[in-house]
Protein backbone atom coordinates (compact mmCIF):
# COMPACT_ATOMS: atom_id res chain seq x y z
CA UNK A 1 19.51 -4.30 30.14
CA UNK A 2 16.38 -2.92 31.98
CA UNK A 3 14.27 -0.44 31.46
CA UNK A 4 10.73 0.66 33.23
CA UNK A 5 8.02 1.93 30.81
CA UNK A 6 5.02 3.21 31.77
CA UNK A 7 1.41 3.06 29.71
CA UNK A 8 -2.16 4.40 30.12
CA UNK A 9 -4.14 1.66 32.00
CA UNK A 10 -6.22 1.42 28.41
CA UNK A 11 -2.81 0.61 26.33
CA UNK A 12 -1.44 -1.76 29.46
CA UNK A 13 -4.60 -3.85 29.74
CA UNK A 14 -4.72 -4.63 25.93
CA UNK A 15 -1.07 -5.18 25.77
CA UNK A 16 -2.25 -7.91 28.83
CA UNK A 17 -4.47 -9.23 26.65
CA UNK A 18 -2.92 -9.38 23.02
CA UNK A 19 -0.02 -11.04 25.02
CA UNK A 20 -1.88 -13.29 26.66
CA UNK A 21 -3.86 -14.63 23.17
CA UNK A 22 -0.28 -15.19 22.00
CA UNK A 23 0.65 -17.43 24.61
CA UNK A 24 3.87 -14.72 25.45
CA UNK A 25 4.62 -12.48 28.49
CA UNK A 26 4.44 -8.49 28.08
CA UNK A 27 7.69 -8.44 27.85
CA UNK A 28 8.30 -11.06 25.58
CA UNK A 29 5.78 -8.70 23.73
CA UNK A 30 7.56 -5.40 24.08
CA UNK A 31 11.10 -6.50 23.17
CA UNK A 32 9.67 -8.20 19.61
CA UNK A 33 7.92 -5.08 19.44
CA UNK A 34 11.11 -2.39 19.64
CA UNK A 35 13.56 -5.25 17.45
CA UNK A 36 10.91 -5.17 14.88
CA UNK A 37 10.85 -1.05 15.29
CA UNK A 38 14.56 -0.80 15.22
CA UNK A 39 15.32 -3.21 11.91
CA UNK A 40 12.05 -1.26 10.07
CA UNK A 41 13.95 2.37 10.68
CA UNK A 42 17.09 1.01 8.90
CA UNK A 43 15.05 -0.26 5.81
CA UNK A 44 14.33 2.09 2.68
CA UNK A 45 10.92 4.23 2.87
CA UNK A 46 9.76 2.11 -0.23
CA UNK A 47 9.95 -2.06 -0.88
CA UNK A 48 12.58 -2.89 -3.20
CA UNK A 49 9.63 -3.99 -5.59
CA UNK A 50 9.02 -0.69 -5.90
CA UNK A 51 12.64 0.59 -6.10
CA UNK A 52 13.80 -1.97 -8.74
CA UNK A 53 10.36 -1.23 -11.00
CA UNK A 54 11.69 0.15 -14.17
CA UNK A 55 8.20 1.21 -15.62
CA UNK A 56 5.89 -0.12 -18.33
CA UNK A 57 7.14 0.02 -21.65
CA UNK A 58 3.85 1.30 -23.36
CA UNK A 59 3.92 4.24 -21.02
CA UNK A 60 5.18 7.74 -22.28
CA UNK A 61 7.75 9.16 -20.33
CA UNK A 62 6.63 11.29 -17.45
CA UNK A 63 8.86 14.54 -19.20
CA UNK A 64 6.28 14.21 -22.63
CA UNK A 65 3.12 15.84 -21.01
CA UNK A 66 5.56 19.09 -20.09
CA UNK A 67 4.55 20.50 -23.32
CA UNK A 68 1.06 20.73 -22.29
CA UNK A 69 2.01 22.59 -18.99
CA UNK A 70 0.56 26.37 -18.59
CA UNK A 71 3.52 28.75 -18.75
CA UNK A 72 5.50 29.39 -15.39
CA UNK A 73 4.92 32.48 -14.08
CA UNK A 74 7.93 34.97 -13.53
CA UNK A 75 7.41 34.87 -9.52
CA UNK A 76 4.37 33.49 -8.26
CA UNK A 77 5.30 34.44 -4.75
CA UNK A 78 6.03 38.07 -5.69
């Protein structure tokens, strides 16, 4: 498939370049660039480090400083 893009002379002449230092086309470039876009919109927001962490066990739950809250107020927006 083909498609024409078209870049500020600025973002076209360093694309020339950073393509050129890795020994690749611009298009070579470009299509690396979009597969890498496309697989990183399909992947959770957050690493699955930082899904799968459970917490620290000498850490109080987040719920025990409620208590020290200030009251709610009946309708702040009111």
């Amino acid at each position: 498939m083909h498609f024409n893009i078209y870049l500020d002379d600025q973002t076209g002449q360093r694309l020339t370049e950073a393509a050129q230092q890795a020994g690749e086309n611009r298009n070579a470039v470009i299509r690396r660039a979009v597969q890498e876009w496309l697989a990183r919109r399909h992947q959770p927001q957050w690493p699955a480090a930082v899904l799968s962490h459970t917490g620290s066990p000498d850490m109080p739950p987040f719920e025990a400083g409620r208590t020290d809250l200030a009251p709610a107020l009946d309708d702040p927006l009111a």
